[in-house]
Every structure is written in C-alpha cells, then in structure tokens.
Protein backbone atom coordinates (compact mmCIF):
# COMPACT_ATOMS: atom_id res chain seq x y z
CA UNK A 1 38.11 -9.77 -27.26
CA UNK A 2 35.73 -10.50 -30.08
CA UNK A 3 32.37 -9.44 -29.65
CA UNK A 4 29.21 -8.64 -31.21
CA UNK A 5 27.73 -6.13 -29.40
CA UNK A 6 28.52 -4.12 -26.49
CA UNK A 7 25.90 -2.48 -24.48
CA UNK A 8 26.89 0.44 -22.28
CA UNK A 9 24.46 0.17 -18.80
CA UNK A 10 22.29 -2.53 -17.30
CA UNK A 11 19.55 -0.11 -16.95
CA UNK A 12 15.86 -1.21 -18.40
CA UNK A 13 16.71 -0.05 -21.85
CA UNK A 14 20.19 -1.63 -22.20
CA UNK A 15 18.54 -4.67 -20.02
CA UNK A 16 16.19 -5.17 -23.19
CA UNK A 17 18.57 -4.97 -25.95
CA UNK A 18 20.56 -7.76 -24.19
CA UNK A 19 17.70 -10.08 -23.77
CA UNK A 20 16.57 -9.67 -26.87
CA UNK A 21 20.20 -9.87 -29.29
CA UNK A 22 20.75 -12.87 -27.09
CA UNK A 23 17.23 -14.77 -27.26
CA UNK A 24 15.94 -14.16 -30.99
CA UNK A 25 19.64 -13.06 -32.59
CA UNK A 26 21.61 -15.83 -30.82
CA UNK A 27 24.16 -13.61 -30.27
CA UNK A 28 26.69 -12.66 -27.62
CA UNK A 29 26.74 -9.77 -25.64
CA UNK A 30 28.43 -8.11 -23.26
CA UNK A 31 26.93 -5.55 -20.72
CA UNK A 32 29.40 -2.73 -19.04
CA UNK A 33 27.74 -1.02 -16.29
CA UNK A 34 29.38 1.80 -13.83
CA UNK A 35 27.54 1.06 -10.83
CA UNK A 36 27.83 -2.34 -8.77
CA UNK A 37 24.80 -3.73 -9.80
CA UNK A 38 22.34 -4.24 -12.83
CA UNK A 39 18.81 -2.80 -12.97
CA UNK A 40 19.65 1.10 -13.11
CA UNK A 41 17.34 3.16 -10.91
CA UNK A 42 14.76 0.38 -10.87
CA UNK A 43 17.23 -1.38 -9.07
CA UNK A 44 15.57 -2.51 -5.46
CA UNK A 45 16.60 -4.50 -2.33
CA UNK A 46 15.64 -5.69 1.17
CA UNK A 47 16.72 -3.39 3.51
CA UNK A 48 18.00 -4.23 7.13
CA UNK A 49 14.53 -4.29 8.54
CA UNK A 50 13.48 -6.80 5.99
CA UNK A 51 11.57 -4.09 3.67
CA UNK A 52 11.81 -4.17 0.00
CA UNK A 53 13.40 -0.51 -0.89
CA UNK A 54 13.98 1.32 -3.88
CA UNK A 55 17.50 2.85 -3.69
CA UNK A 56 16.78 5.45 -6.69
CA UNK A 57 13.07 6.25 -6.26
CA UNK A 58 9.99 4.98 -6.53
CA UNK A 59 8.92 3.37 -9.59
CA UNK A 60 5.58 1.70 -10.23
CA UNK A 61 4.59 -0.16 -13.85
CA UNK A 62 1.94 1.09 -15.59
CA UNK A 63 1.14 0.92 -19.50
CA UNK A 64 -1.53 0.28 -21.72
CA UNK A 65 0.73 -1.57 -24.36
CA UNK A 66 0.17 -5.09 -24.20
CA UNK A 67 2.86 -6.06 -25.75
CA UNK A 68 4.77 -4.12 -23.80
CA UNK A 69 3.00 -5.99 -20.71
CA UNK A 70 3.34 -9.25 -21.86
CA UNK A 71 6.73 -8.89 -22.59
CA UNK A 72 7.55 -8.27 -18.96
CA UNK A 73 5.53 -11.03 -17.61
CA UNK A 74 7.48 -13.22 -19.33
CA UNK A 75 10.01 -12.26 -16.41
CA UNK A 76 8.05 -11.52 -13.69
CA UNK A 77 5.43 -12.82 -11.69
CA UNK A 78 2.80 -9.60 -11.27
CA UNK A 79 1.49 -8.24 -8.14
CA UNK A 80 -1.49 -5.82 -9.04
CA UNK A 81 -0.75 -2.39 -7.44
CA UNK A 82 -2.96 0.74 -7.93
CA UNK A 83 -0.70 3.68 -7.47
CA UNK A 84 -2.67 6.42 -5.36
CA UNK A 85 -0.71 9.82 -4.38
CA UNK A 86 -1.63 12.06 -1.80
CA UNK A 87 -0.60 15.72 -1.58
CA UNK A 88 0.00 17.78 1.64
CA UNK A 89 -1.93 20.71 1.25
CA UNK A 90 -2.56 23.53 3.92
CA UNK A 91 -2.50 20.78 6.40
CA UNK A 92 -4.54 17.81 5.08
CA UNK A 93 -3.56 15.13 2.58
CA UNK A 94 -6.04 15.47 -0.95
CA UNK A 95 -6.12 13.17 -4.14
CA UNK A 96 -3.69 14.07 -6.80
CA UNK A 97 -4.15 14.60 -9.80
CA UNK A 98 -6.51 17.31 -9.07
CA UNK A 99 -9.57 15.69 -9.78
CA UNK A 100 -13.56 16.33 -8.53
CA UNK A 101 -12.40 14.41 -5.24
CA UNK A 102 -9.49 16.68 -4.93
CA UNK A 103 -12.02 20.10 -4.93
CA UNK A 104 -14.56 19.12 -2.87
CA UNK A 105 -12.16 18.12 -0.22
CA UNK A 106 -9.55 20.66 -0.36
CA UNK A 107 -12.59 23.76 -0.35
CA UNK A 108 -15.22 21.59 1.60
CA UNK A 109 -17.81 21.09 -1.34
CA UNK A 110 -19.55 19.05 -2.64
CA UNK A 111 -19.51 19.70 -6.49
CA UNK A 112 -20.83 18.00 -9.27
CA UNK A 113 -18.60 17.47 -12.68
CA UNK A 114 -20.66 20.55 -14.30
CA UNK A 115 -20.22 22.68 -10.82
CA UNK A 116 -16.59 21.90 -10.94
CA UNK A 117 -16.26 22.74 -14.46
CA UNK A 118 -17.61 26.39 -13.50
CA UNK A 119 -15.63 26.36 -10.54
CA UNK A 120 -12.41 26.08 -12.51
CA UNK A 121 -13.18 28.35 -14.93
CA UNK A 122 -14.08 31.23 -12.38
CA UNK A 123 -11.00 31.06 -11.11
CA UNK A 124 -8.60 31.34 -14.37
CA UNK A 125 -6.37 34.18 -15.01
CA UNK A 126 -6.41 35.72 -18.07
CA UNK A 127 -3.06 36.11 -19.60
CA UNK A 128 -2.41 37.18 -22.96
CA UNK A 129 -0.11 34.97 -24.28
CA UNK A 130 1.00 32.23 -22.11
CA UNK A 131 4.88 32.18 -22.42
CA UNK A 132 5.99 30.46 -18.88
CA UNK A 133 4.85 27.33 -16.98
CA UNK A 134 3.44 29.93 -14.42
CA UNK A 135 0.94 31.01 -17.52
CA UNK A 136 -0.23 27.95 -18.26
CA UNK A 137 -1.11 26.65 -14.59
CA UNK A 138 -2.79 30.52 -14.12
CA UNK A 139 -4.41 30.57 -17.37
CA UNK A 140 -6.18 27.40 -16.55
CA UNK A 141 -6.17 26.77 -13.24
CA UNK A 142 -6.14 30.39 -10.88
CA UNK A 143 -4.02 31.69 -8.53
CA UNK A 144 -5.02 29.27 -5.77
CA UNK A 145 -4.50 26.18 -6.91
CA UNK A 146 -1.20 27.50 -8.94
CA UNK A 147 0.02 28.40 -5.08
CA UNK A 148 -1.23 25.62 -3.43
CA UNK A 149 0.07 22.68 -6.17
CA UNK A 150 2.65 24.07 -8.18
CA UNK A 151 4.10 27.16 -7.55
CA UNK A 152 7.02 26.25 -4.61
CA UNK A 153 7.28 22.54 -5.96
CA UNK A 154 8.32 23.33 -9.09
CA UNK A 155 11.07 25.75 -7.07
CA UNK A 156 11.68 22.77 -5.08
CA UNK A 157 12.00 20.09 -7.87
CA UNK A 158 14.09 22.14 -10.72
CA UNK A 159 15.44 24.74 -8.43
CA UNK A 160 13.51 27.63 -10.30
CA UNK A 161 10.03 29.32 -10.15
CA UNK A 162 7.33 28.68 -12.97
CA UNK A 163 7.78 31.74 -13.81
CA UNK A 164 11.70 30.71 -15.24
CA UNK A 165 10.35 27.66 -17.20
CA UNK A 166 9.02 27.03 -20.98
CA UNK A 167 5.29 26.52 -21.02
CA UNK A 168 6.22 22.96 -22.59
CA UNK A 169 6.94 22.20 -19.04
CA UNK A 170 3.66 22.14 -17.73
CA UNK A 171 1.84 22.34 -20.84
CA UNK A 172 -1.24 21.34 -19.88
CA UNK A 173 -3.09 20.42 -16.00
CA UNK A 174 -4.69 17.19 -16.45
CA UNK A 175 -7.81 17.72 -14.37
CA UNK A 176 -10.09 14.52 -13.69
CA UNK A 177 -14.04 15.15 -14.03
CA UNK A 178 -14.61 12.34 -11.83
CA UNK A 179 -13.86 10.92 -8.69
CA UNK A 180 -10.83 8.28 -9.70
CA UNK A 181 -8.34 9.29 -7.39
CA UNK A 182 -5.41 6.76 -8.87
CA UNK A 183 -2.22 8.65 -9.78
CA UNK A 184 -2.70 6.11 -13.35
CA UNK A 185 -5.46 4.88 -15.32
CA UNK A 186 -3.12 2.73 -17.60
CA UNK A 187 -5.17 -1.00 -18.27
CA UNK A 188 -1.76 -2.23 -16.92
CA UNK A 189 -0.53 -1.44 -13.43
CA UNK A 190 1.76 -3.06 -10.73
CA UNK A 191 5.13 -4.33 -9.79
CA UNK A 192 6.80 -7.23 -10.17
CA UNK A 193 6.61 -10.13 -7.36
CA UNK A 194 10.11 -10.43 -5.43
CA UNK A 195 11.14 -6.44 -7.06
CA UNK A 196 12.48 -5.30 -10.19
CA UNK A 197 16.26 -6.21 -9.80
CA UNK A 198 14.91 -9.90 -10.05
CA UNK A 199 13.26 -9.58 -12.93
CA UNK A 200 15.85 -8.03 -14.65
CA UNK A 201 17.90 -10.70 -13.34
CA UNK A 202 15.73 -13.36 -15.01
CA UNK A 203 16.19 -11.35 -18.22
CA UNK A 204 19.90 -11.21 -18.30
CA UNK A 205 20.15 -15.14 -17.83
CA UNK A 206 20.98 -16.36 -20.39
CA UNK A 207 24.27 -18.06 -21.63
CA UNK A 208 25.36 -15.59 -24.25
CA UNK A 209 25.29 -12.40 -21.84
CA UNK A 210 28.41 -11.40 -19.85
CA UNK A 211 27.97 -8.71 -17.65
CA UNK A 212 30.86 -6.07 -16.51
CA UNK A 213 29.90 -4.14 -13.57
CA UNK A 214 31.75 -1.16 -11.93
CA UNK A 215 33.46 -0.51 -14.94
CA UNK A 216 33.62 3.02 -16.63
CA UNK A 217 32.95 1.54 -20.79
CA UNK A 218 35.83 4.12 -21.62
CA UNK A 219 38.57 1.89 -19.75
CA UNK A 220 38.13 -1.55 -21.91
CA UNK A 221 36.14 -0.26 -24.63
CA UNK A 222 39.60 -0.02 -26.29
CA UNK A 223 40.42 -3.41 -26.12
CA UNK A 224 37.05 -5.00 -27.41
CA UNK A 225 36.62 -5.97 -31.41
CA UNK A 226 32.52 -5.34 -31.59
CA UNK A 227 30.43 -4.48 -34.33
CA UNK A 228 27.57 -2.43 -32.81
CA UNK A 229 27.82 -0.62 -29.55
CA UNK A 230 24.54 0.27 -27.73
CA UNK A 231 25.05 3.38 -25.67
CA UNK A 232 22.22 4.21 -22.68
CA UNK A 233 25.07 6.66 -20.65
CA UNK A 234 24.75 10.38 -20.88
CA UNK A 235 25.06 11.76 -24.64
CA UNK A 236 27.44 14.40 -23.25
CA UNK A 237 29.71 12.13 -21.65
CA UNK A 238 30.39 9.81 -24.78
CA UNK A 239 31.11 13.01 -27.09
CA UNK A 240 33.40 13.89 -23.72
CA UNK A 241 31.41 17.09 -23.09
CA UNK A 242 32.53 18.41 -26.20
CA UNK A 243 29.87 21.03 -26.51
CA UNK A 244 29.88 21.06 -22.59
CA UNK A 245 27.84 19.46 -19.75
CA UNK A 246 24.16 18.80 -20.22
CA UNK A 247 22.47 20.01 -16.98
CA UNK A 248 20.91 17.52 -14.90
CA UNK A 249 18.57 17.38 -12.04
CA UNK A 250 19.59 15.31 -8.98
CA UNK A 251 18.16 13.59 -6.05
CA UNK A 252 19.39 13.37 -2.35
CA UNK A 253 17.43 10.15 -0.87
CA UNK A 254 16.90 10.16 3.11
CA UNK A 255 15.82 6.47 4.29
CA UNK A 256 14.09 6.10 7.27
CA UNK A 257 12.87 3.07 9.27
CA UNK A 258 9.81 3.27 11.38
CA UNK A 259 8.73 0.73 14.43
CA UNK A 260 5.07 1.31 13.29
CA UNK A 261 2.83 -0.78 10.90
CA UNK A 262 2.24 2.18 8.29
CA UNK A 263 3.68 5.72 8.25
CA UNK A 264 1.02 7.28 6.27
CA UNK A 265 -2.17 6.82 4.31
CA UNK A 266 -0.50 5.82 0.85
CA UNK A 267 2.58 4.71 -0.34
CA UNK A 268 3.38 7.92 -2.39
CA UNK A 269 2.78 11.51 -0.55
CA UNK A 270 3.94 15.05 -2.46
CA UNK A 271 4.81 17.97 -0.41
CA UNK A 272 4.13 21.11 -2.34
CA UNK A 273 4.37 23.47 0.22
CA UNK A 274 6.38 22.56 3.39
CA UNK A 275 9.67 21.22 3.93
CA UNK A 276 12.67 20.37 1.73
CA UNK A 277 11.78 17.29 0.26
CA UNK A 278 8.72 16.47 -2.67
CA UNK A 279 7.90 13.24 -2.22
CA UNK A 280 7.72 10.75 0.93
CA UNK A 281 7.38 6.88 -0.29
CA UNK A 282 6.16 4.30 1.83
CA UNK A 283 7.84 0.83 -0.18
CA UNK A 284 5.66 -2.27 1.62
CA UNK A 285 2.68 -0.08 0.39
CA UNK A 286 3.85 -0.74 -3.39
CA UNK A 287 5.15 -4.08 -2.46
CA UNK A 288 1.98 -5.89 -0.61
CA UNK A 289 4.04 -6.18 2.49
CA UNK A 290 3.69 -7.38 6.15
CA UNK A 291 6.04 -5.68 8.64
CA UNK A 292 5.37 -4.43 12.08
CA UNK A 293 7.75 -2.02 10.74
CA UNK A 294 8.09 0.49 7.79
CA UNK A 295 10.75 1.76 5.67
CA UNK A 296 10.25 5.18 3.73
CA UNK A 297 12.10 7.65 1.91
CA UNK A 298 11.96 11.17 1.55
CA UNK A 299 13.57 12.97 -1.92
CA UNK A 300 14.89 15.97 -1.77
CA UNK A 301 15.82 17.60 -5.16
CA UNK A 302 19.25 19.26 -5.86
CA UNK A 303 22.01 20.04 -7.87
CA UNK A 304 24.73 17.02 -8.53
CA UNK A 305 26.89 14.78 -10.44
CA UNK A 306 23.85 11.79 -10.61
CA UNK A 307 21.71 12.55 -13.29
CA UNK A 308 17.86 11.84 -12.47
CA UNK A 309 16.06 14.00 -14.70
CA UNK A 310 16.71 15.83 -17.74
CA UNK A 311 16.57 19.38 -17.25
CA UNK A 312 13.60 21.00 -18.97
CA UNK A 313 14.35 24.62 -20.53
CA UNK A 314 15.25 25.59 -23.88
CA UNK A 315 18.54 26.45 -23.12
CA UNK A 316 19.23 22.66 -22.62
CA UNK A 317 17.41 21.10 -25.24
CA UNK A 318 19.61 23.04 -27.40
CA UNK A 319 22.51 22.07 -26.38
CA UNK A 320 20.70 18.14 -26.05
CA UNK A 321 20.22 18.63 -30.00
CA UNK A 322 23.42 19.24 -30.63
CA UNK A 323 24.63 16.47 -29.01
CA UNK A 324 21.58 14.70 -31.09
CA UNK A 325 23.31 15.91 -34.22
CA UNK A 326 26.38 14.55 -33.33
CA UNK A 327 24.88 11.05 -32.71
CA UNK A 328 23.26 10.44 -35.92
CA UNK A 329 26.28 10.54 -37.40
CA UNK A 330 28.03 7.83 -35.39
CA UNK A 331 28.65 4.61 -37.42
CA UNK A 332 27.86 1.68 -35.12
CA UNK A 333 26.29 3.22 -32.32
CA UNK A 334 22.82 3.48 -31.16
CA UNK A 335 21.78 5.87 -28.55
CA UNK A 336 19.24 4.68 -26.59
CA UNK A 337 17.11 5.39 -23.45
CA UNK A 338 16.65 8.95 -21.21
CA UNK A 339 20.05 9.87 -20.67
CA UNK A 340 21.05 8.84 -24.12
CA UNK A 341 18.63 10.79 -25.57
CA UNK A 342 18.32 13.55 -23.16
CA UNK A 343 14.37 12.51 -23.03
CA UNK A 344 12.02 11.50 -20.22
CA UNK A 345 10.56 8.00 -20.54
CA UNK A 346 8.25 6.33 -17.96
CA UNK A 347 9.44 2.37 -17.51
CA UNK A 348 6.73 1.31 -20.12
CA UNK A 349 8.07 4.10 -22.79
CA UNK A 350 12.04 2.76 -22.49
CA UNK A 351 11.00 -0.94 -22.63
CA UNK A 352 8.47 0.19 -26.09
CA UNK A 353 11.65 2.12 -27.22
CA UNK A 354 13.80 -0.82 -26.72
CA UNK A 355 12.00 -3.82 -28.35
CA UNK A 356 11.09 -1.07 -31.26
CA UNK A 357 15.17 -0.05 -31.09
CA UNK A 358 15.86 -4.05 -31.55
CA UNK A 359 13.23 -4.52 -33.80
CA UNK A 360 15.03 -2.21 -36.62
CA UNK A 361 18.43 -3.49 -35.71
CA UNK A 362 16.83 -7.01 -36.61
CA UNK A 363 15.58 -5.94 -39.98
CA UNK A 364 18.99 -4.07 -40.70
CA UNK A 365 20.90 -7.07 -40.13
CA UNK A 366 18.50 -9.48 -42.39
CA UNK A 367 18.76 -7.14 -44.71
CA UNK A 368 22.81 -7.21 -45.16
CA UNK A 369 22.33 -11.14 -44.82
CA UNK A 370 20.13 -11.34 -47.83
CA UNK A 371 22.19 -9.16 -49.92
CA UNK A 372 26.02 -11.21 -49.15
C-alpha cells in the first residue's frame, strides 16, 4: 500500500498532523491507533445514565494562544467553562491553588495581600540548599501547608515522598495574591459542545484520511510504502525497549453513578490527605449538564502497563534522553507529542506543538519541491 504518511495514534497530536497534511498538503494519510477508538485520553462518551464521561480523566481547554484557540473552533462549537478545584483539607473543601481565599479560610482569617505575604514568609523553613521537592515546598511555603497540600499527595500520585523527588518537580508554589479562586487564568477556557471525541471526529473528516483502529503499527507497518511516519506512541516502545522501559505513572479510574442532582460543590475535588484516590470529578459540572443524576470518577494513582504521566526523576529523564538521542537520528520519522517525547503537555501545548511540528514539515517539503 502506497502512502504518504503514516501517523502512529489518533490522540490530539497525531489528530492534528492528519487534519492538517490532509487540508493544506492535499495529501493522504493513514492513522493506526491501538485502542478502539480515536481521540486518545480526551476521548469522552455518554455513559448509561445519559452523562457525558471522560474515560481517561478529566481534561478541560484552556490557553492563551489564539491561534491555538481559533484553530479548535474551527471544530467545535465552545461551551465557556471556568475550571474551579477544591481541595479536602482537615475536613473542609478550600480553593486551590493556594491563593488569599485559600488562607483565610483554611486558618479562619481574614488577611489582606500584604498580611498574607508576612504570613507566608513566617512560616518558611530555612534550608540550605534546596535539593528535593520537599525543600522547595518547605523553603517557601512551611511545614503546614507542605503537610496539609503536598506532602502525602505527592506519595499518593508518584508513589514516593517529596523528599525522593528532584526539586524540578515542584519547582516553584504558585501562590495567588488575590482572591481568584479558578484552577486557570488562561484568556481561553472551556470544552467543546457535544465532547471532545466529536470534535476530533469533525477533524478527521475528511476524504484523504483512513483510519486503522485496534491495530498495534508494528503488525502492518511492514507492508505500507510511506515516506514520513509520524510517531505519538511511547519512544521506548518504537526503539523496542532497547535501552529498557521508560517508567510510567498509571491511573486506576472508579466510575460511579449517583441518583442525586450534584455530588459535590465543583466538578474537580483533590484529596491530599485521606483516602486512596487524588482527584474526584464531577463530568455534567464541566459539561453544562441537566441530570437528576450524576456520574463521577475517582483516580487512584498506581503502577501499570497504561502510561498517563511521565515519570519525573532524573533517573528517567536520562534514560528519556537517550531514547531522544536515538530519535534524532531516525530518517523519516518525527516524534511527536508526551509519550513520544517523554514530556508533559497540557491539550493547548500538544495542539501548539503540532501545527508548529506541521508547519516545518511544510517548509521542508517546499523546499525539496523548489530545488527538483
């Protein structure tokens, strides 16, 4: 089979290559994806109770690129969403980020920003050279708020204390001086009308895309006649874990469906201190809604063969840059997107990284047209 590019997942990132090669290139494309359907872990449903659910997490857009913006509306219709998360704190929900709101409530004050600037800094532990993730959350936050935030969710999302992790980790606690209590302040924020597997639906129609799903790439790859091959799967797994497996961080998801109207205040609640999981979601909160019932999910962190999140100690970014090495020295192949790269992206990052990603491949292939 003769074809002119092959994309490897129908995540975001691969999503975007193949809209693009087939819309301003005129090209054909074919999209091989593992799972059963396209959309990667934005990929979202209605459940049995009618609910709009995300199977792989929540995700929420936010960016302050407007191209990046405009470039998804031309797929989706936009409902506005400001993203709020609560966290479960000695017994009472508070506004996170930690912001002014988030002090007064949690100590019963009633601070102003210059009081809470002085409260803050009366409660930092010195440390002499900050090393760890635990230094930098003491050095600039206290023992408190280090205990009360941070301290057993980072054991409970990476499976180690702060203690165990770079400082690059948490390199810095982004506390607000002011009341905002929205998880983002990007210009940009929402989802899209109807869910994301829809719009990325819209963006794969097109005549000249052909997608393969529930295939493993590495059983027909063999057989196709391509010229570029766009590769969003695991770095390790292409080079066949040649240096060995890259650790990843996995997910268990619970669902549960309620026979109330709302399950709790927001759609996104963090659970630093008690119980298993980190995170409750609440989807018709993210969604707009109306249900006399309610369909949430609770995330409980672990060890396993999905990979979520790229795990975040030196150990494995030096193994991630030798697979790195290893890639810039493929002919024909561009790595792209989180697992690819072994990088965190929000959605707005892998969509900039994917029009940028198409933009040089344009200019590349202009280039060898001019000069034959």
């Amino acid at each position: 089979m003769r074809i002119k590019y092959v994309i490897v997942g129908a995540g975001l990132a691969g999503i975007t290559m193949a809209e693009r090669i087939a819309t301003q290139l005129h090209e054909r494309v074919l999209v091989i994806e593992k799972r059963g359907h396209i959309a990667g872990n934005v990929y979202d449903e209605y459940d049995d109770a009618g609910i709009m659910v995300q199977r792989y997490g929540p995700h929420t857009f936010h960016t302050d690129d407007k191209e990046v913006f405009d470039y998804i509306c031309q797929y989706a219709e936009w409902h506005e969403y400001q993203h709020r998360v609560l966290s479960y704190v000695d017994g009472n929900f508070v506004p996170m980020p930690i912001s002014l709101e988030t002090i007064n409530q949690l100590y019963n004050m009633n601070l102003s920003q210059d009081e809470m600037d002085d409260f803050i800094e009366s409660r930092r532990v010195p440390v002499d050279e900050v090393r760890t993730s635990e230094d930098v959350v003491l050095s600039q936050a206290g023992e408190d708020l280090y205990e009360k935030f941070f301290k057993h969710f980072t054991k409970k999302q990476w499976g180690v204390w702060p203690s165990e992790l770079d400082k690059s980790v948490i390199s810095r606690i982004p506390f607000r001086r002011n009341r905002d209590t929205r998880y983002f302040t990007d210009r940009y924020q929402g989802n899209p009308r109807g869910g994301f597997t829809k719009m990325c639906r819209r963006m794969l129609d097109h005549p000249e895309i052909k997608v393969l799903l529930n295939t493993d790439y590495k059983e027909v790859i063999g057989d196709l006649d391509y010229e570029t091959l766009i590769y969003t799967g695991p770095v390790d797994y292409y080079f066949d874990h040649c240096y060995g497996k890259l650790k990843y961080r996995s997910i268990k998801f619970v669902f549960e469906t309620h026979d109330c109207e709302s399950y709790q205040p927001v759609a996104s609640t963090r659970w630093p201190q008690d119980y298993d999981y980190t995170r409750i979601t609440e989807f018709k909160k993210m969604y707009g809604q109306k249900s006399e019932k309610t369909t949430i999910l609770k995330e409980i962190p672990c060890d396993g063969d999905e990979p979520f999140y790229t795990f975040p100690t030196a150990e494995w970014r030096v193994l991630a840059q030798r697979y790195r090495a290893l890639a810039a020295k493929e002919e024909g192949v561009v790595f792209l997107g989180r697992l690819a790269e072994y990088r965190y992206y929000d959605m707005d990052d892998v969509v900039k990284r994917a029009l940028d990603c198409f933009g040089k491949l344009k200019l590349a292939r202009e280039s060898r047209e001019a000069t034959s």
